[in-house]
Protein backbone atom coordinates (compact mmCIF):
# COMPACT_ATOMS: atom_id res chain seq x y z
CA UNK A 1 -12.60 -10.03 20.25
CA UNK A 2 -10.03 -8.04 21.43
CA UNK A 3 -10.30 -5.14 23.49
CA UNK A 4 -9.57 -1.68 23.82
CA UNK A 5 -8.87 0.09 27.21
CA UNK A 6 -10.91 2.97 25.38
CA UNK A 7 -13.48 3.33 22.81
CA UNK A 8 -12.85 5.77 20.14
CA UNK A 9 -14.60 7.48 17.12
CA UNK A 10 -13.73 7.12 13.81
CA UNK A 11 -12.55 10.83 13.57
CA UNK A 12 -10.49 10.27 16.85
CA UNK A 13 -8.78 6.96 15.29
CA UNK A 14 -7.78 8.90 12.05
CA UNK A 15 -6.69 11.55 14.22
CA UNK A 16 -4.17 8.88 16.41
CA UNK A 17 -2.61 7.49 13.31
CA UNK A 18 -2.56 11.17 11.69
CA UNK A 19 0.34 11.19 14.34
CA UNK A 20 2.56 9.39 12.15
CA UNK A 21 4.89 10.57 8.90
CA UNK A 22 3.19 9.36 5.76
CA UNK A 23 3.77 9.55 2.05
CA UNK A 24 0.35 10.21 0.16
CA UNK A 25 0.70 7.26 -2.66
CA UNK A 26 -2.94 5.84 -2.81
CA UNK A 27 -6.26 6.68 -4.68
CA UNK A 28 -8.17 7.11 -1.24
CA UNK A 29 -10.62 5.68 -0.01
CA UNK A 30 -11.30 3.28 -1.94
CA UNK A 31 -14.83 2.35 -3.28
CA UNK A 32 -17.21 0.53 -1.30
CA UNK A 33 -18.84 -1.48 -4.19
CA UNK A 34 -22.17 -3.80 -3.69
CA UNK A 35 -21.99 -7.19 -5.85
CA UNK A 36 -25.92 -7.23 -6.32
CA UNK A 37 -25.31 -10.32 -9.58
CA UNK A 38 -22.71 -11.77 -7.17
CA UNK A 39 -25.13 -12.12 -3.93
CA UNK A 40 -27.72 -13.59 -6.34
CA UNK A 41 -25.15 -16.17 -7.67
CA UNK A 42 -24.01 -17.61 -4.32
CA UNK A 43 -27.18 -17.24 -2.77
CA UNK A 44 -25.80 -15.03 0.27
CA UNK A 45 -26.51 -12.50 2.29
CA UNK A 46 -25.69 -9.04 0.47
CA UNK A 47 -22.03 -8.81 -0.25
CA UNK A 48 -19.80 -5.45 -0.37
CA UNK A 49 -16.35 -5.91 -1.88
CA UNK A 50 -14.16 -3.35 -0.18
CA UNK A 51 -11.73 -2.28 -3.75
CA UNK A 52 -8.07 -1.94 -2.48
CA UNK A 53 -7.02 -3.40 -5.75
CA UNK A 54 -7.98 0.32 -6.77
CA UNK A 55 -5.37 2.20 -4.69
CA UNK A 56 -3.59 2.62 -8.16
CA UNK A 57 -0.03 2.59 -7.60
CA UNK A 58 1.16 0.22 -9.97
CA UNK A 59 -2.00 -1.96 -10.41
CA UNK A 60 -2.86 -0.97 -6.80
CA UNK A 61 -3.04 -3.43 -3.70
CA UNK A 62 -3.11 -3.49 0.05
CA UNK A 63 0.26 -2.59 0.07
CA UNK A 64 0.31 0.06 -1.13
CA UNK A 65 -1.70 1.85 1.96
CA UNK A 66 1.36 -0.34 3.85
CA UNK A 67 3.82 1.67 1.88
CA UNK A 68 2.39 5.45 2.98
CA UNK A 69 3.86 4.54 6.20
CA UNK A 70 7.29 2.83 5.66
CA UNK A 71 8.04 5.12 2.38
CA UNK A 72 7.29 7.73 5.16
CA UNK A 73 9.82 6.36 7.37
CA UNK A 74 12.23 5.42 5.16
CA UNK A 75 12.57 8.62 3.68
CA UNK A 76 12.91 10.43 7.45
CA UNK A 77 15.26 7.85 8.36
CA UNK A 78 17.78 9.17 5.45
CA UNK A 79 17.50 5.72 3.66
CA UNK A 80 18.77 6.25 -0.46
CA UNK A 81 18.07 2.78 -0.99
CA UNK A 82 15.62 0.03 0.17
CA UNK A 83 16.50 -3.73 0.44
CA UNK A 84 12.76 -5.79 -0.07
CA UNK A 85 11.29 -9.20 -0.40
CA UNK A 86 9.11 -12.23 -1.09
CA UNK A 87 7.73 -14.73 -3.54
CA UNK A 88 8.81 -14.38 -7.36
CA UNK A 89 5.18 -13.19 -7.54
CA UNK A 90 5.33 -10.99 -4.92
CA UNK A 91 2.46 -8.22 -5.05
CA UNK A 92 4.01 -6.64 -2.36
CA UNK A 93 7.23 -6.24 -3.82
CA UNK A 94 5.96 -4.72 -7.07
CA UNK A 95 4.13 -2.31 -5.20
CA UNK A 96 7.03 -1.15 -3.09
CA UNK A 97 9.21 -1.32 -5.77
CA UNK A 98 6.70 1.46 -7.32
CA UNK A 99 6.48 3.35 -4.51
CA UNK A 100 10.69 3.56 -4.43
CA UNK A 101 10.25 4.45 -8.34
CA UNK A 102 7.86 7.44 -7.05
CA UNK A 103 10.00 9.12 -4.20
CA UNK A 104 13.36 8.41 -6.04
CA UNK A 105 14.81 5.65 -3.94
CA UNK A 106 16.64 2.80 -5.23
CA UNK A 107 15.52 -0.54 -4.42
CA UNK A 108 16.46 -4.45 -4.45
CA UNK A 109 14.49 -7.06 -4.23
CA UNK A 110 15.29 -10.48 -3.14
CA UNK A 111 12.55 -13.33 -4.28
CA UNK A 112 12.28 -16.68 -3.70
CA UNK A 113 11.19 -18.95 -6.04
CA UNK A 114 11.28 -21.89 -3.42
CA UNK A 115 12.46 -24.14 -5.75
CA UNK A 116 15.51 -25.10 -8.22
CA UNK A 117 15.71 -22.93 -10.96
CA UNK A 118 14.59 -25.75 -13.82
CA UNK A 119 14.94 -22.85 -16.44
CA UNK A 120 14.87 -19.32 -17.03
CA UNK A 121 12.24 -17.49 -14.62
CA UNK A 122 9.74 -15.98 -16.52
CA UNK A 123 9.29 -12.54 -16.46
CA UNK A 124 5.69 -11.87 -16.23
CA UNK A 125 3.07 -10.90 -14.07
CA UNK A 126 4.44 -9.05 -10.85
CA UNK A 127 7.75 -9.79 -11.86
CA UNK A 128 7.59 -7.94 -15.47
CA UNK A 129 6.29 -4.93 -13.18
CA UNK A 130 9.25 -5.25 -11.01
CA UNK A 131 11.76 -4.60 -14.07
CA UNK A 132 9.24 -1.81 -15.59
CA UNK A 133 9.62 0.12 -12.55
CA UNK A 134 13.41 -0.15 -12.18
CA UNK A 135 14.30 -2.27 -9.64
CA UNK A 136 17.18 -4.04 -9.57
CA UNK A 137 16.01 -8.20 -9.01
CA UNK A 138 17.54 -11.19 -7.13
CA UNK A 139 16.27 -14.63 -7.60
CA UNK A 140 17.53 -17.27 -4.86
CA UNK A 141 15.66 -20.91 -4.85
CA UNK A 142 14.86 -20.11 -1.16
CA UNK A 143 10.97 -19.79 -0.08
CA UNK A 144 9.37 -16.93 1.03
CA UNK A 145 9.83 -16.40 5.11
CA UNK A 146 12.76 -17.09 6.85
CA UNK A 147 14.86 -17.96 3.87
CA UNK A 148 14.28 -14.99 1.92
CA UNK A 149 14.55 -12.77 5.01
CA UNK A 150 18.11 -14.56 5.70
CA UNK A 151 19.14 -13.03 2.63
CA UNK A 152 17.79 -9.86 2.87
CA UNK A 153 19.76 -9.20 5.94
CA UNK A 154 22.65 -10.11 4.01
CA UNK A 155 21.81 -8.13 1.23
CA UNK A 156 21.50 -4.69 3.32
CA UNK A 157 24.69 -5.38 5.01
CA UNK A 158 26.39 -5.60 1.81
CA UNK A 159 25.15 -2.01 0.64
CA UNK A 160 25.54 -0.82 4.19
CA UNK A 161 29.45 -1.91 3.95
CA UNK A 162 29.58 0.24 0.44
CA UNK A 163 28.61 3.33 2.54
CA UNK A 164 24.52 2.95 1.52
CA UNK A 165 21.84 3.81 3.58
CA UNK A 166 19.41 1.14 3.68
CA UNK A 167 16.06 1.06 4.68
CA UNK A 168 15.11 -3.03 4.62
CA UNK A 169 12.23 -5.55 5.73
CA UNK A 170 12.67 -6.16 9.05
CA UNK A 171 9.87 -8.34 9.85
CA UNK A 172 9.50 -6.80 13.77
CA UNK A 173 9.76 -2.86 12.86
CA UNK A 174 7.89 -3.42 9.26
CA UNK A 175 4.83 -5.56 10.24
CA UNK A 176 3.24 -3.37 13.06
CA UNK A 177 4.16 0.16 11.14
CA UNK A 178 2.47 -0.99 8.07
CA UNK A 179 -0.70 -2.49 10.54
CA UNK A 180 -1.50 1.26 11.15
CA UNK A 181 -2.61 2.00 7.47
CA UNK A 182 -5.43 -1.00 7.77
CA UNK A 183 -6.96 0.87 11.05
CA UNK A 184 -7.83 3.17 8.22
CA UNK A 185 -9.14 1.11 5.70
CA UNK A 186 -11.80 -0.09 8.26
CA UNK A 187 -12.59 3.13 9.35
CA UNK A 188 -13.59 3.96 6.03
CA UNK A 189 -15.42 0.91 5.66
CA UNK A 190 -17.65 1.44 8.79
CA UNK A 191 -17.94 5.42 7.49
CA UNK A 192 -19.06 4.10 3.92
CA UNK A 193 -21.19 1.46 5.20
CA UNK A 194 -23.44 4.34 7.28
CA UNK A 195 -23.46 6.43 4.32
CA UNK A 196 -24.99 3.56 2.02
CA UNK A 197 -28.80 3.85 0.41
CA UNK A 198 -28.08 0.82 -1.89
CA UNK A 199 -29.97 -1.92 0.00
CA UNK A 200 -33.93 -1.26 0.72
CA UNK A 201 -34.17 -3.74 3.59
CA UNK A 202 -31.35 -1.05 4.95
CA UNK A 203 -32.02 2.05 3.50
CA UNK A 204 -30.66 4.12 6.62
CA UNK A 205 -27.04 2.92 6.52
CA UNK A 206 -25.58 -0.74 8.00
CA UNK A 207 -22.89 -2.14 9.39
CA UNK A 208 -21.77 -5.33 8.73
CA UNK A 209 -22.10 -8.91 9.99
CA UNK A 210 -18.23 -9.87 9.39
CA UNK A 211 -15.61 -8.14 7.27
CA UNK A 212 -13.00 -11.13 5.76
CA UNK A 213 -9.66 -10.41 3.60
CA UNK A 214 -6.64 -12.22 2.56
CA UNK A 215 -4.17 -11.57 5.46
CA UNK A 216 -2.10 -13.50 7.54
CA UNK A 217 -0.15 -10.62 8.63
CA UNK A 218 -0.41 -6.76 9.14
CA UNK A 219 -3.43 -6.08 6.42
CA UNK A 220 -5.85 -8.21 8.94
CA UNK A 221 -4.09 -6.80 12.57
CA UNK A 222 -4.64 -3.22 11.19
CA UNK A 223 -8.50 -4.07 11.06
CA UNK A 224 -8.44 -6.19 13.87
CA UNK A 225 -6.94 -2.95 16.25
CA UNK A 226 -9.58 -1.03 14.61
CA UNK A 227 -12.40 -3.25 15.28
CA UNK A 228 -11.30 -3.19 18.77
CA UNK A 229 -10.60 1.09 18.84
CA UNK A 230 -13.86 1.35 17.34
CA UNK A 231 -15.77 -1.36 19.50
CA UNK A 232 -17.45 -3.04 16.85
CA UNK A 233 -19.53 -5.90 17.32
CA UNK A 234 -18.30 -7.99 14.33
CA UNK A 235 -15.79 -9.98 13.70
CA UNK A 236 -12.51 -9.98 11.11
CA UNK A 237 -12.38 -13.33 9.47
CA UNK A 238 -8.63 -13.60 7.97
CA UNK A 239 -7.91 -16.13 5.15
CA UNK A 240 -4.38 -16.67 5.19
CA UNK A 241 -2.66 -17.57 1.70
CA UNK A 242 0.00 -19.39 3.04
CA UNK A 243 0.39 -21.30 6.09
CA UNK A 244 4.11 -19.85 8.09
CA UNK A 245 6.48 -21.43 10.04
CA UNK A 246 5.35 -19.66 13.35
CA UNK A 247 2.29 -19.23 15.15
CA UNK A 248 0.16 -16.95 12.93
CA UNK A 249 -2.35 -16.00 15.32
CA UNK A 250 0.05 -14.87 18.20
CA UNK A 251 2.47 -12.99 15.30
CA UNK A 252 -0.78 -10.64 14.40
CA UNK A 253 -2.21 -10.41 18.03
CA UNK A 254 1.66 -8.79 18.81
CA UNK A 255 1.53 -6.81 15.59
CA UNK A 256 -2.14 -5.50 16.49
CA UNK A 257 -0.88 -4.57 19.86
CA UNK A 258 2.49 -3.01 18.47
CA UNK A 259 0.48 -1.08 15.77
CA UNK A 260 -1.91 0.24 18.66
CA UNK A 261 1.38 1.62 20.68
CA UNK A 262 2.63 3.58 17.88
CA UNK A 263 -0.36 5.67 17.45
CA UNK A 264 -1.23 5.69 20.89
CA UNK A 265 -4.59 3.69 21.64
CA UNK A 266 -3.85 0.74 24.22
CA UNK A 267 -5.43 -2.65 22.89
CA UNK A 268 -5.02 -5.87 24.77
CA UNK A 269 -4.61 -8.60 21.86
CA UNK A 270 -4.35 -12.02 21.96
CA UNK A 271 -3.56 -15.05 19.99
CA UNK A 272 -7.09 -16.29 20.78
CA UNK A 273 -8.89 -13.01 19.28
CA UNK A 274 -7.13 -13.85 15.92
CA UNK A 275 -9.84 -15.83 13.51
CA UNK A 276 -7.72 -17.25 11.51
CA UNK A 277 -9.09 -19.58 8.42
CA UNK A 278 -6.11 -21.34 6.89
CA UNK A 279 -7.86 -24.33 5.41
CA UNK A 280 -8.18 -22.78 1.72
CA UNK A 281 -4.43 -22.11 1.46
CA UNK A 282 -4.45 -25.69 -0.26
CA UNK A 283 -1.57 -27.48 -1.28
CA UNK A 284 0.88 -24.91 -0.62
CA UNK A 285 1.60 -20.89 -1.45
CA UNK A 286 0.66 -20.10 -4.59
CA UNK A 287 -1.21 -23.55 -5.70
CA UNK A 288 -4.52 -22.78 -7.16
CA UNK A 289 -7.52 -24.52 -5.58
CA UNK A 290 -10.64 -25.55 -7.53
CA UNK A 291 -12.46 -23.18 -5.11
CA UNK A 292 -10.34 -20.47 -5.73
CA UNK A 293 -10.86 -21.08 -9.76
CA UNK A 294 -14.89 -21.23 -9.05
CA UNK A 295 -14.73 -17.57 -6.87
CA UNK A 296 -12.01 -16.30 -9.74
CA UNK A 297 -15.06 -16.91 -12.59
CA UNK A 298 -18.33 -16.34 -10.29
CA UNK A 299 -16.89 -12.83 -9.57
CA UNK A 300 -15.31 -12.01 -12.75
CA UNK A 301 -18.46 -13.49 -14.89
CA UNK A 302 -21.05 -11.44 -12.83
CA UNK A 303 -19.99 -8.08 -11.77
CA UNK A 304 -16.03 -7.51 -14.08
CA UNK A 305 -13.96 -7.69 -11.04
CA UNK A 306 -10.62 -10.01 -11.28
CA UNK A 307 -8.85 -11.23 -8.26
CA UNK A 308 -6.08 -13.67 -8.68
CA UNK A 309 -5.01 -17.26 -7.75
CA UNK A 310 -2.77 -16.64 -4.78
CA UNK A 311 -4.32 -14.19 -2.30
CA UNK A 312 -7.61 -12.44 -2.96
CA UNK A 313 -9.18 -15.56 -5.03
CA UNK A 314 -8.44 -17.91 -2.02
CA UNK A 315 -9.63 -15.46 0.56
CA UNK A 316 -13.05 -15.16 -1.90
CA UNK A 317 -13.35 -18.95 -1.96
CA UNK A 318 -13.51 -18.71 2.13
CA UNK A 319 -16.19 -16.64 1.76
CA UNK A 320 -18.27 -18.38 -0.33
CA UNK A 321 -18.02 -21.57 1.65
CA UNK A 322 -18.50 -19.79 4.46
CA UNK A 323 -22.04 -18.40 3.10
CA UNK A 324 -22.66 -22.00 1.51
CA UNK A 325 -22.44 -23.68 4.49
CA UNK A 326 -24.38 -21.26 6.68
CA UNK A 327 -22.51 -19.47 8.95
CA UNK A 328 -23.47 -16.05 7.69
CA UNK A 329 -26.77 -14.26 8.73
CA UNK A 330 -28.71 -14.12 5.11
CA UNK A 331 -29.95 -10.89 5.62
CA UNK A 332 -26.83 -8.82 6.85
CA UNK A 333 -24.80 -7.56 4.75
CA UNK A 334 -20.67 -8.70 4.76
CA UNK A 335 -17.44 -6.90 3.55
CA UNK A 336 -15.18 -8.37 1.62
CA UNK A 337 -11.77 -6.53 1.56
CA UNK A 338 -9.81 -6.66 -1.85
CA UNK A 339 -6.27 -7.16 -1.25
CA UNK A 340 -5.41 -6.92 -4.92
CA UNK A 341 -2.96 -8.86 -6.94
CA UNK A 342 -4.51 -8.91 -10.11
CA UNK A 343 -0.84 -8.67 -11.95
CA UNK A 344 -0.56 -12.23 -10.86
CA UNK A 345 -3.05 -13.53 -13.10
CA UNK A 346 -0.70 -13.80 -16.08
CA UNK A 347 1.64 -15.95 -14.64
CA UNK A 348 -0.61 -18.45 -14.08
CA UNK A 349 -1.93 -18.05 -17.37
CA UNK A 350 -1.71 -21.50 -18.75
CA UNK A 351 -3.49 -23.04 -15.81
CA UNK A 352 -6.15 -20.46 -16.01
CA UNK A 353 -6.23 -21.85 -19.81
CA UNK A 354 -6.57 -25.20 -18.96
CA UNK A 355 -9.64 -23.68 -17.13
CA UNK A 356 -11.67 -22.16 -19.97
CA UNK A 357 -10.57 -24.80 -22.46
CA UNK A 358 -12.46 -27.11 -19.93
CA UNK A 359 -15.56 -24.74 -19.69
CA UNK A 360 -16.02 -24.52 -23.32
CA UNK A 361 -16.27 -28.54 -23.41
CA UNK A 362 -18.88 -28.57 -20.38
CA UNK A 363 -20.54 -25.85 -22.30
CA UNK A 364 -20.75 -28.04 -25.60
CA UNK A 365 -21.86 -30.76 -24.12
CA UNK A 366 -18.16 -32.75 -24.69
């Protein structure tokens, strides 16, 4: 794991990245729920489900705690317009594009369908949201990563040349600013986790065998500088939900590290602290996997909670193989954070029928 030249307290750590502007945007903390119906169904050890889909800023997500800090600096930087991008499903465009809606900035976002248009793009899911909240939308065929960023560089000089002042996604700046909001989402997990009377077998508090989330990027180096801050003995299992054209591992060990500069606590980060799990990204971004379907209805059918195709469901999936297979204690309890995404869900809605019309016929015996 990677290590800290100093060990701090959670109170200390909030006090480091209290250092920093921020924008209040999300519901938090964020519930620390305990899936009793789910731990019974996959016959694991007790699982917590961490609920960042809750943040509630437009349907809520990780990003949003990202957002806090780069609406934050933005704003002090005298931007009046921000210049964003992804996938056509992007959650973390529709979130920024709320948080622009909130604090009156103006916002475009450039998404890449990574394909040939073969008809009009429909407008549902993230991208309905997008529109709702009034941000003005380009679609190029280009995939999400360098292409899109290509043209988001092109975009801001555009409205920089028209006397804007942009704020835009700058994958160096962006990643290790918005790593600083996840150092507090595990200090709140660790602070919850002590507080918690739910489980008899640890009825004085507990801390957990392995916290995993979707995150290939600065949702899992957040946690992973705070692990390290904190010296916790556990590790941060990433699921990635796509698989990038760089070396993953040493891209979050420098955004760890970069996060840890900015609010002052020295971390020593490398590519080989990074456990990174990209074998249930499947065929490709955004291509649902028949574990990712089975962790979308297990959760969903025992304890209400939705997580969609993409991120969260994939990251789930790891999980539950992970627990299948035997590599978790059975009697320690594990975190699972919930990156959101749920607005995704309708566009994939006629897969996700497919799903159910095939249930019903294994149900009726067809």
């Amino acid at each position: 794991m990677a290590q800290a030249a100093n060990t701090w307290t959670t109170d200390q750590l909030r006090d480091q990245v209290g250092q920093l502007p921020r924008y209040t945007l999300g519901h938090l903390p964020t519930p620390l729920e305990y899936l009793p119906r789910f731990t019974r169904a996959i016959g694991g050890p007790p699982v917590y489900i961490k609920r960042d889909d809750c943040t509630g800023l437009a349907f809520g997500g990780n990003k949003t705690r990202h957002n806090e800090f780069l609406i934050a600096d933005a704003l002090e930087k005298g931007a009046d317009l921000v210049v964003w991008g992804a996938g056509i499903q992007s959650n973390n465009c529709r979130q920024t594009a709320a948080a622009c809606a909130k604090v009156g900035l103006d916002i475009h976002l450039v998404l890449g369908r990574g394909k040939p248009a073969d008809g009009p793009d429909l407008i549902q899911g993230n991208l309905l949201l997008d529109h709702l909240v009034g941000a003005h939308v380009e679609i190029i065929e280009g995939g999400v990563g360098p292409e899109v960023d290509a043209r988001i560089l092109e975009v801001a000089e555009e409205y920089r040349r028209a006397g804007r002042e942009v704020y835009e996604w700058d994958r160096t700046t962006v990643k290790s600013l918005a790593a600083v909001s996840y150092v507090l989402c595990l200090v709140e997990i660790i602070e919850q986790a002590f507080e918690d009377d739910h489980l008899e077998s640890h009825p004085g508090g507990w801390s957990p065998q392995a916290v995993y989330g979707c995150s290939a990027g600065s949702t899992g180096a957040g946690m992973v500088l705070a692990a390290a801050a904190l010296g916790a003995d556990f590790p941060i299992r990433h699921v990635a939900p796509i698989v990038w054209p760089w070396d993953t591992r040493v891209e979050m060990a420098r955004i760890a590290t970069e996060a840890g500069e900015r609010i002052g606590v020295e971390v020593s980060c490398a590519s080989g602290d990074i456990e990174l799990h990209e074998e249930y990204v499947g065929a490709g971004y955004g291509e649902v996997t028949p574990g990712c379907l089975e962790a979308m209805a297990v959760l969903a059918r025992t304890e209400g909670i939705l997580v969609d195709p993409s991120y969260s469901g994939k990251a789930l999936a790891g999980l539950i193989d992970h627990i299948r297979s035997g590599r978790l204690d059975p009697d320690r309890p594990v975190v699972f954070v919930h990156t959101g995404g749920t607005p995704a869900l309708f566009a994939y809605n006629e897969i996700l029928a497919e799903q159910i019309s095939a249930r019903r016929l294994s149900d009726a015996g067809v």
